[in-house]
Protein backbone atom coordinates (compact mmCIF):
# COMPACT_ATOMS: atom_id res chain seq x y z
CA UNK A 1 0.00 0.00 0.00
CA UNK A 2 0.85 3.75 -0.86
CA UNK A 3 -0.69 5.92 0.91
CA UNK A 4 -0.58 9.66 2.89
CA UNK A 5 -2.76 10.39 5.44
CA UNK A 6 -3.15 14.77 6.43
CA UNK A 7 -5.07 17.12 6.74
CA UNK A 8 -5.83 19.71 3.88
CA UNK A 9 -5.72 22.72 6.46
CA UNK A 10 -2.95 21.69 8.23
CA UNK A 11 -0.19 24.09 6.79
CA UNK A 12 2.40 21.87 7.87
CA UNK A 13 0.70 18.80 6.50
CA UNK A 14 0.99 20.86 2.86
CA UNK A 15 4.17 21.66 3.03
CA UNK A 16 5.63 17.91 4.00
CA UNK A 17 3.11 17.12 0.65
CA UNK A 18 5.02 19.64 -1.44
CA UNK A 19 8.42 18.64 -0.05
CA UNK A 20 7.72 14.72 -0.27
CA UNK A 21 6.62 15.15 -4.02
CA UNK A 22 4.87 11.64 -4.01
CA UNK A 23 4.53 9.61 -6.85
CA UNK A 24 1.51 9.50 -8.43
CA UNK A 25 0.40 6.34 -7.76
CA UNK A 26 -0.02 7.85 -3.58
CA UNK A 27 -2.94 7.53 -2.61
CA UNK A 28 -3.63 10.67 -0.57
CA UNK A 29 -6.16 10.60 1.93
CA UNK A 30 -7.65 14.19 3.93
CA UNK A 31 -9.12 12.93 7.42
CA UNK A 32 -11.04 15.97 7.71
CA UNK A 33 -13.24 15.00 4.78
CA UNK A 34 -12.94 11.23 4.22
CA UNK A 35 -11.96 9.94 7.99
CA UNK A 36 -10.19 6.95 9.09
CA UNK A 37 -12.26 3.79 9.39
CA UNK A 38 -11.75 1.40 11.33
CA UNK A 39 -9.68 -1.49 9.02
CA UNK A 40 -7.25 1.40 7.62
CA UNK A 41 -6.51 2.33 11.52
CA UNK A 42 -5.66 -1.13 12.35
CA UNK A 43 -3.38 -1.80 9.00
CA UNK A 44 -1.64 1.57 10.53
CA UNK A 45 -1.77 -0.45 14.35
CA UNK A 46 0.20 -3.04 12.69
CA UNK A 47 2.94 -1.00 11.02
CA UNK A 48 2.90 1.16 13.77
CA UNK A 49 3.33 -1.56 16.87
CA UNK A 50 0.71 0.45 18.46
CA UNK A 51 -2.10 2.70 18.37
CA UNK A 52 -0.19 5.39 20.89
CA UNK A 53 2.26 5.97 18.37
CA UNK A 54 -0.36 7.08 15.75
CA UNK A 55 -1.68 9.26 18.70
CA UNK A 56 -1.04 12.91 19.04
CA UNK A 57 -0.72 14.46 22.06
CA UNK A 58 -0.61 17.95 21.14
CA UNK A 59 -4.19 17.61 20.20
CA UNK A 60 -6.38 20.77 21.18
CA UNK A 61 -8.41 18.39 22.66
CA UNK A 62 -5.98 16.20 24.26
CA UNK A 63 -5.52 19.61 26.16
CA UNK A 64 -8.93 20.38 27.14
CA UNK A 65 -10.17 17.25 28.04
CA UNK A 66 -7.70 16.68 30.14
CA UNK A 67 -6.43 13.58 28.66
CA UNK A 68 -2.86 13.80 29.83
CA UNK A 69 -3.90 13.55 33.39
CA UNK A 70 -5.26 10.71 32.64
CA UNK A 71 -3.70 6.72 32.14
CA UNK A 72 -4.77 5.90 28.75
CA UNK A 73 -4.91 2.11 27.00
CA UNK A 74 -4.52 1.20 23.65
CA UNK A 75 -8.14 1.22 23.38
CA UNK A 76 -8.42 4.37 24.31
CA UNK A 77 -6.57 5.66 21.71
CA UNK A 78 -7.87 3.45 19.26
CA UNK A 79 -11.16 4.89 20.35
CA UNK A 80 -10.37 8.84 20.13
CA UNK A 81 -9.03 8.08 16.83
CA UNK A 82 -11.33 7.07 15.70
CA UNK A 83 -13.43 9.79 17.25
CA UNK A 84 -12.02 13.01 15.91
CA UNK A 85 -8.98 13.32 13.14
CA UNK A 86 -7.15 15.28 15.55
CA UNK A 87 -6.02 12.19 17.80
CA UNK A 88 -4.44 10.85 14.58
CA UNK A 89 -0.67 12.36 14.60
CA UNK A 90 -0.20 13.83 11.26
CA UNK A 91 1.00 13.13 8.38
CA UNK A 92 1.11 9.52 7.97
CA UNK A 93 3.39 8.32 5.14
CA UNK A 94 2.67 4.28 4.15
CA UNK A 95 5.04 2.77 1.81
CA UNK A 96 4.91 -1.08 1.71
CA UNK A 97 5.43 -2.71 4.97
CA UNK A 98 7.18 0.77 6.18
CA UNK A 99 5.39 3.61 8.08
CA UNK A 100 6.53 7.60 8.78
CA UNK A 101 4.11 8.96 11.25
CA UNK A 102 4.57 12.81 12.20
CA UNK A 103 6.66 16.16 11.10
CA UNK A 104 9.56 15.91 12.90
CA UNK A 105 12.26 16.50 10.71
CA UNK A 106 14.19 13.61 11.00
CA UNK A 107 10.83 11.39 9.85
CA UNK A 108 10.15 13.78 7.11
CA UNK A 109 13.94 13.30 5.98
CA UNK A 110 13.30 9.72 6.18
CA UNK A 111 10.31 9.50 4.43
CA UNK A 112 12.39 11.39 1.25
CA UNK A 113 14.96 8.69 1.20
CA UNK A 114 12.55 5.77 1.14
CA UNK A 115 10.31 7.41 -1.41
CA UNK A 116 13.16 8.49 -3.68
CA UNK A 117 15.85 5.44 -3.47
């Protein structure tokens, strides 16, 4: 599978998009408009070893509900993922068997080499 998972008004999402210059045959998918489901979050689960490392903890809403006071499961995230497209750290880059989850720049330099070698 090829695929990129953002957010069309996530400025940062864009710019990884432009800079990453995926092939064309990337799926691209905006979680805003067309949200995870279920089976696509659990083919990330696997790649990712875990459903806390798709999870993003800068979330507004991580924030304001209080979530970090909190001991969450894998459920739990698996559930507020599946809730609201903010829980989903962003962008997610799937090539193959191989995932790049978030903007740090190290992943986003990463993500260039295995696209473009």
């Amino acid at each position: 599978m090829k695929k990129f998972y953002y957010l069309s008004t996530c400025d940062t999402c864009k710019r990884i998009l432009s800079e990453l210059d995926l092939p064309s045959d990337f799926a691209r998918q905006d979680i805003k408009t067309d949200p995870i489901t279920g089976a696509d979050l659990e083919a990330l689960r696997h790649l990712a070893g875990s459903y806390e490392a798709l999870f993003s903890k800068r979330a507004r809403l991580y924030k304001e509900r209080g979530l970090k006071n909190q001991t969450l499961r894998e459920a739990d995230y698996k559930n507020l993922i599946l809730e609201h497209y903010t829980f989903l750290k962003r962008p997610v880059t799937v090539l193959g068997d191989r995932i790049f989850i978030g903007n740090a720049a190290k992943i986003v330099s990463a993500t260039k080499e295995a696209l473009h070698s």
